[in-house]
Protein backbone atom coordinates (compact mmCIF):
# COMPACT_ATOMS: atom_id res chain seq x y z
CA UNK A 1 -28.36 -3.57 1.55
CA UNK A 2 -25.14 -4.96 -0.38
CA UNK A 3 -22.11 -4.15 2.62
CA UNK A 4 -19.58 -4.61 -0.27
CA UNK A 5 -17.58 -1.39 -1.37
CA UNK A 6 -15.97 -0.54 -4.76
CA UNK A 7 -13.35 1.91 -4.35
CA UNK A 8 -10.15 2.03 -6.15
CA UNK A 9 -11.02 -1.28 -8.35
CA UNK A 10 -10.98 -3.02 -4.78
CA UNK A 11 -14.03 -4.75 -3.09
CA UNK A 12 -14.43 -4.04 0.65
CA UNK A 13 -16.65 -6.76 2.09
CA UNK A 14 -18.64 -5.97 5.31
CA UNK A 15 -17.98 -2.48 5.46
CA UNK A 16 -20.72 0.07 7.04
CA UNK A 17 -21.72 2.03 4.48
CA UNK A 18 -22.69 6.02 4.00
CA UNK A 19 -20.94 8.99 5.56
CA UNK A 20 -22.05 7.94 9.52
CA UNK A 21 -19.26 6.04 9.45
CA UNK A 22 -16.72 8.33 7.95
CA UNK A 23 -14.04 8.79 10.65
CA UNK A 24 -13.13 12.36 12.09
CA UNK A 25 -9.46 12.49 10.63
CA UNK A 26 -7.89 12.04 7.24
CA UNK A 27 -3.76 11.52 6.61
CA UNK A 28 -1.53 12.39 4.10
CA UNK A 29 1.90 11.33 2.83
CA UNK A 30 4.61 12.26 0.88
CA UNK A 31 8.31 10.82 1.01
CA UNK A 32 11.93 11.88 1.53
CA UNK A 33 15.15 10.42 0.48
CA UNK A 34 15.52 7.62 -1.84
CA UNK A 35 15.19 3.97 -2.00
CA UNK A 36 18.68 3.20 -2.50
CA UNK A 37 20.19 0.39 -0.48
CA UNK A 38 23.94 2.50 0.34
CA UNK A 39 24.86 5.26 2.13
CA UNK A 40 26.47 6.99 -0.68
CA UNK A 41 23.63 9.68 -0.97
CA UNK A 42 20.77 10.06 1.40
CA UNK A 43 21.21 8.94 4.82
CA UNK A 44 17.66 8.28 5.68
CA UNK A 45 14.68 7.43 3.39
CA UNK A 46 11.27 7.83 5.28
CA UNK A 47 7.45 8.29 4.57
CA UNK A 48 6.08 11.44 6.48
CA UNK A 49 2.84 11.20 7.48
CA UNK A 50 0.79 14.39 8.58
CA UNK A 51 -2.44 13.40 10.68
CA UNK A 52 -5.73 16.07 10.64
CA UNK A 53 -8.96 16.19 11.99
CA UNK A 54 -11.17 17.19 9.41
CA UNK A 55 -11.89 20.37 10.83
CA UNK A 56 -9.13 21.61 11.49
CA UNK A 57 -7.90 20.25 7.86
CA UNK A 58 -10.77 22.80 6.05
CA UNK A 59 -8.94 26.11 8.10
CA UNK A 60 -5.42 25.08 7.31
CA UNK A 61 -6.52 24.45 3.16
CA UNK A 62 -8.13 28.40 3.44
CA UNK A 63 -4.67 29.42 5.39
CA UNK A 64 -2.88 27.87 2.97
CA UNK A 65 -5.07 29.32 -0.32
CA UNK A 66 -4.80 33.10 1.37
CA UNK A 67 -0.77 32.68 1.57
CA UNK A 68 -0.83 31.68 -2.23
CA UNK A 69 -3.27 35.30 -2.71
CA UNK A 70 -0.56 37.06 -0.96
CA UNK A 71 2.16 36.11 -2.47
CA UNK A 72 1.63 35.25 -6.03
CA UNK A 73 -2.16 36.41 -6.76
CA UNK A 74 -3.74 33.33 -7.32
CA UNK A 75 -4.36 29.83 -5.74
CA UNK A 76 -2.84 27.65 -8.48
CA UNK A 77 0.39 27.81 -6.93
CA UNK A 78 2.03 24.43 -5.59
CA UNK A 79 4.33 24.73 -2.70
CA UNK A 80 7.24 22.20 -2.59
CA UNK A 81 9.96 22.25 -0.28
CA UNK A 82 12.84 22.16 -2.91
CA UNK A 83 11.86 24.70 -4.97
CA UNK A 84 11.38 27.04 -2.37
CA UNK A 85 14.99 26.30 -1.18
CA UNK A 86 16.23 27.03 -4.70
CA UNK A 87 14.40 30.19 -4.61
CA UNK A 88 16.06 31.12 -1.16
CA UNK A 89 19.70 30.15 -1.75
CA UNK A 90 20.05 29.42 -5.57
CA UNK A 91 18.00 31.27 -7.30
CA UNK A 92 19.69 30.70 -10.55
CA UNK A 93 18.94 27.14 -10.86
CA UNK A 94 14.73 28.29 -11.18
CA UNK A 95 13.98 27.58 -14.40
CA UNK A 96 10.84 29.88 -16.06
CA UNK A 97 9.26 27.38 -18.54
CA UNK A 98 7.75 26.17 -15.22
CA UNK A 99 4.86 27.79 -13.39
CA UNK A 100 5.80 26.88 -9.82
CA UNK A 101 9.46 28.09 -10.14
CA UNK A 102 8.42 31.21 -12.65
CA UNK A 103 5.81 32.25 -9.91
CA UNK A 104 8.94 32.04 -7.06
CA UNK A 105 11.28 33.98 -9.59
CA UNK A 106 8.62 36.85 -9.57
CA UNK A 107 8.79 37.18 -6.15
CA UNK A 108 10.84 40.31 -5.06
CA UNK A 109 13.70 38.95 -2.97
CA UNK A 110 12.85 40.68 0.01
CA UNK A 111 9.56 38.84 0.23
CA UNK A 112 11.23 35.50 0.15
CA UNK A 113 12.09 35.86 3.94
CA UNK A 114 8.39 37.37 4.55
CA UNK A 115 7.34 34.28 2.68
CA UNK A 116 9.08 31.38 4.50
CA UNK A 117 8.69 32.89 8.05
CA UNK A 118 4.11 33.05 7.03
CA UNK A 119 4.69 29.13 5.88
CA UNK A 120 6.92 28.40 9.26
CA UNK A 121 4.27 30.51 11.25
CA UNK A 122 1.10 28.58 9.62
CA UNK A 123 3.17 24.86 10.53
CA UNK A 124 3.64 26.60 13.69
CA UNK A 125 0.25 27.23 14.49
CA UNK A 126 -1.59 24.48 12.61
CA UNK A 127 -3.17 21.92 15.00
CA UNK A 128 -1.87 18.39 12.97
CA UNK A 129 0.17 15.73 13.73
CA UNK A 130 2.90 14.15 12.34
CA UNK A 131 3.98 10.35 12.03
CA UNK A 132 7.62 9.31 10.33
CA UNK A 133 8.61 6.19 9.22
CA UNK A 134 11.91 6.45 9.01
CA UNK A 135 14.86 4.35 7.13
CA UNK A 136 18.65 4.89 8.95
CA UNK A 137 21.11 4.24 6.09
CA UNK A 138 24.23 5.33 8.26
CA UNK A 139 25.60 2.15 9.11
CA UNK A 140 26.00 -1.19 6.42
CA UNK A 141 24.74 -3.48 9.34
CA UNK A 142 21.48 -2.02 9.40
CA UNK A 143 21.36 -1.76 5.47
CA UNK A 144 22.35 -5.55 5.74
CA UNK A 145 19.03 -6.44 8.01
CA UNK A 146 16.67 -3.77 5.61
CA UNK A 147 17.90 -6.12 2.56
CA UNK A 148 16.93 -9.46 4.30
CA UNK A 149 13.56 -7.74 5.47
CA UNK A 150 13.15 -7.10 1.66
CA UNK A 151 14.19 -10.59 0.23
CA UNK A 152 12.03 -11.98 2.47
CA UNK A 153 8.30 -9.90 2.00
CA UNK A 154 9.79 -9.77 -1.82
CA UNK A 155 8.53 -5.76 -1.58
CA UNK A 156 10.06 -3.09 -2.18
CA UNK A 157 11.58 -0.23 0.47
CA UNK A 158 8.63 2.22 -0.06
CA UNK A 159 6.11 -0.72 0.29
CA UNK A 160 6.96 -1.79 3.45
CA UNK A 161 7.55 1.41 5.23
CA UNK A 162 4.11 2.24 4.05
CA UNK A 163 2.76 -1.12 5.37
CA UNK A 164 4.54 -0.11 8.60
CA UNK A 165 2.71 3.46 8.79
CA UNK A 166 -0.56 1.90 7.67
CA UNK A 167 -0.39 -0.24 11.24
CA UNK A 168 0.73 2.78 12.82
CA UNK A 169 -2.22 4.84 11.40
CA UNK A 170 -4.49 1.95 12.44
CA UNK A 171 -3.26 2.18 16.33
CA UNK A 172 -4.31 6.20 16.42
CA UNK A 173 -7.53 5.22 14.76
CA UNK A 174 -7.89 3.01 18.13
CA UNK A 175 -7.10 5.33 20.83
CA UNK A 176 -9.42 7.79 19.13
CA UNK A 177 -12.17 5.18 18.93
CA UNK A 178 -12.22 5.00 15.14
CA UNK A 179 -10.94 1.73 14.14
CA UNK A 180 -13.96 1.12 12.52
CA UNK A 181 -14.37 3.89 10.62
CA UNK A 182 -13.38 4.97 6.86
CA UNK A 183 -10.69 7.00 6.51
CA UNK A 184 -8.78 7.87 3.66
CA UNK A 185 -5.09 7.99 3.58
CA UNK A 186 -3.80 10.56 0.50
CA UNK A 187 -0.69 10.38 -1.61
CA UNK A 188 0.07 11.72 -4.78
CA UNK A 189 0.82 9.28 -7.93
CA UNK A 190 4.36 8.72 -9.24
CA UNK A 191 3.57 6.46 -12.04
CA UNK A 192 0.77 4.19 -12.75
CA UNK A 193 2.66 0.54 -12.18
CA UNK A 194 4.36 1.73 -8.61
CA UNK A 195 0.43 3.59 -8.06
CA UNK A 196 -1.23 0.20 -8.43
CA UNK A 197 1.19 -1.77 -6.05
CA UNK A 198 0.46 0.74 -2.90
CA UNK A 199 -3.41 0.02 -3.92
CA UNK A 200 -2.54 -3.80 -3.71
CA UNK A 201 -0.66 -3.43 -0.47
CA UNK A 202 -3.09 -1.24 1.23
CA UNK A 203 -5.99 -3.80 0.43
CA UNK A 204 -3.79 -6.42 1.69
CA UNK A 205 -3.00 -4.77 4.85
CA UNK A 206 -6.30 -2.96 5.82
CA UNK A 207 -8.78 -5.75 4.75
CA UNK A 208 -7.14 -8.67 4.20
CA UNK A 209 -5.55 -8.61 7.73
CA UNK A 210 -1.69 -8.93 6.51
CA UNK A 211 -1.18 -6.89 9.29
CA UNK A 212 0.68 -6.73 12.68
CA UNK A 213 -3.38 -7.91 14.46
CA UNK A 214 -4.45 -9.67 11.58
CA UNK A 215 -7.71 -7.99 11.71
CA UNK A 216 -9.29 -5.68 8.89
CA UNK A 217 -9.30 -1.98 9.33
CA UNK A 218 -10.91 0.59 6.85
CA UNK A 219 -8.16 2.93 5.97
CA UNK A 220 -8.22 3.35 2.32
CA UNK A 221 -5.70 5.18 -0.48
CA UNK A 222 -6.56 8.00 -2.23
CA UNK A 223 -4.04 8.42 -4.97
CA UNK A 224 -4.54 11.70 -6.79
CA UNK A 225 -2.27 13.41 -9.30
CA UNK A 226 0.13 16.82 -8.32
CA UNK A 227 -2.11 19.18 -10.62
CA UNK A 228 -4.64 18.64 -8.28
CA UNK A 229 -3.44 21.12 -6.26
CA UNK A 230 -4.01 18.98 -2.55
CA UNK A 231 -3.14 21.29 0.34
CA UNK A 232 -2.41 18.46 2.53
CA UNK A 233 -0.27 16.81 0.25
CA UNK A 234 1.59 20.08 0.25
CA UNK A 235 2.11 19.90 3.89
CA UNK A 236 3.37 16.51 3.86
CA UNK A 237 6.40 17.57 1.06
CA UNK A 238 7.20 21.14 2.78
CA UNK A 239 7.90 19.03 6.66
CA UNK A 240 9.01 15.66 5.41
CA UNK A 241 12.78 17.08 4.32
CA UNK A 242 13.15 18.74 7.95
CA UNK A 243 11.58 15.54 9.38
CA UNK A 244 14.66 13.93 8.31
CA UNK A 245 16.46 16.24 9.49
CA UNK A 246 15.26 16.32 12.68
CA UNK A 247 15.54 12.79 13.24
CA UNK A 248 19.53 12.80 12.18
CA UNK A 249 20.09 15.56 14.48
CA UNK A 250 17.31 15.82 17.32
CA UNK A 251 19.76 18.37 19.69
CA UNK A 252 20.55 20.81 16.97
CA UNK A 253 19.14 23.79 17.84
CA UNK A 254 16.96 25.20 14.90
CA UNK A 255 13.24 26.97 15.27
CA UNK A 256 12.24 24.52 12.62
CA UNK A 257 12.85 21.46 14.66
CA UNK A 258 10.69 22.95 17.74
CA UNK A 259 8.06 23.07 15.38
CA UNK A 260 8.38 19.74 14.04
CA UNK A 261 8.90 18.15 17.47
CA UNK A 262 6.43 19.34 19.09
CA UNK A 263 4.20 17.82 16.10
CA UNK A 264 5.17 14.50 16.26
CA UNK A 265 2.25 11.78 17.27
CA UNK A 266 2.45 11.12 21.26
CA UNK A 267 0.71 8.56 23.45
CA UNK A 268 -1.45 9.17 25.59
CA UNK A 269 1.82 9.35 28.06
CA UNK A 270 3.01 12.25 26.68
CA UNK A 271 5.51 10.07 24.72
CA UNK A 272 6.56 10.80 21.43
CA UNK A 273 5.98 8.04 19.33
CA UNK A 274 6.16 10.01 15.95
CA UNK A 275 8.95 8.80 14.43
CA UNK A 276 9.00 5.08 13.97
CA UNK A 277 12.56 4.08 12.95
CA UNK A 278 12.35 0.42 9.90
């Protein structure tokens, strides 16, 4: 039998094939901040990504589907974490030639709250992790050593953070004994050209062992468009802001941040090792 793979217009060579060797978790990313080299705007850029098992994935997509039934009578609805933020303190800026923001103007205003605390609640009780990489824009030294970093790989800021979670993705995939196995990492596609260099890097990384062991590992992208509705993807937008967030400010107190904090990846120490600072 042929052990080379097609998937994504990539060739993985001496791969085990067929769904034995499908691994027990799949990932999911989404980003917050911008690329920007300054600390004019946003103070951190990062790549948030949330870790399932696959079971526990399939409950948290039907939790997620029956809070879209509640609230706005279908499933079509797409949760993102700056529209519902408009919806809670500036309403007026929800425009309704769009169906996301026209099915959050329909909601009675005393739902919102009933809303927001059933999303923080199903976070809450949600058994995932979470995995940051995260860019510190604060000071001009560290934007200094980011810009040699990127002279040097010639890559961009998004492209190397996700090279960095890729490698951090690959050492859970060890500890849970499933180095070897296929998993798929998810994101959602912001343009074809930028879509096509993440496919490039990712092959480089997990097969072509550009990587921190230069050895091959079988995580592979799925890149999928936003009308496909992708309840993890969802996930990854509504706790990537507060991920931020929580990384600026660890001490604040805020319910939120519990949440969050007691989602980031550990070791098996008990150490948090979620948030992986570039």
């Amino acid at each position: 039998m042929n052990n080379q793979i097609e998937e994504n217009g990539y060739y993985y060579k001496n791969q085990p094939r067929g769904i034995r060797n499908f691994s027990d978790y799949i990932f999911f990313c989404d980003e917050s901040g911008d690329q920007g080299l300054n600390n004019k705007g946003n103070k951190i850029f990062l790549l948030n990504f949330c870790i399932f098992n696959k079971d526990d994935y399939l409950e948290f997509s039907k939790n997620l589907k029956a809070l879209k039934l509640k609230y706005f009578n279908d499933d079509v609805f797409v949760f993102h974490d700056s529209e519902l933020t408009k919806r809670r303190y500036h309403k007026e800026k929800l425009k309704r030639n769009k169906n996301t923001e026209e099915a959050l103007l329909s909601l009675e205003d005393e739902d919102v709250p009933c809303l927001l605390e059933d999303i923080e609640k199903l976070i809450d009780t949600t058994p995932f992790k979470i995995l940051a990489v995260v860019v510190d824009k604060r000071t001009n030294e560290n934007l200094s050593h980011i810009d040699a970093i990127l002279k040097q790989s010639k890559r961009s800021l998004y492209q190397e953070c996700l090279k960095k979670g890729l490698e951090a993705l690959h050492r859970f995939l060890c500890g849970c004994n499933m180095e070897t196995s296929s998993t798929h990492l998810v994101m959602e596609e912001i343009g074809n050209n930028e879509s096509e260099k993440w496919r490039a890097l990712a092959y480089e990384v997990s097969i072509n062992n550009s990587n921190e062991l230069s050895l091959p590992f079988p995580i592979h992208l799925k890149i999928i468009k936003k009308e496909l509705n992708n309840e993890g993807l969802q996930l990854a937008d509504l706790t990537a802001k507060n991920v931020g967030q929580l990384f600026l400010d660890p001490n604040e107190p805020n319910r939120t941040f519990e949440i969050l904090n007691r989602k980031l990846l550990k070791d098996s120490n008990g150490k948090s090792i979620g948030l992986l600072e570039f």
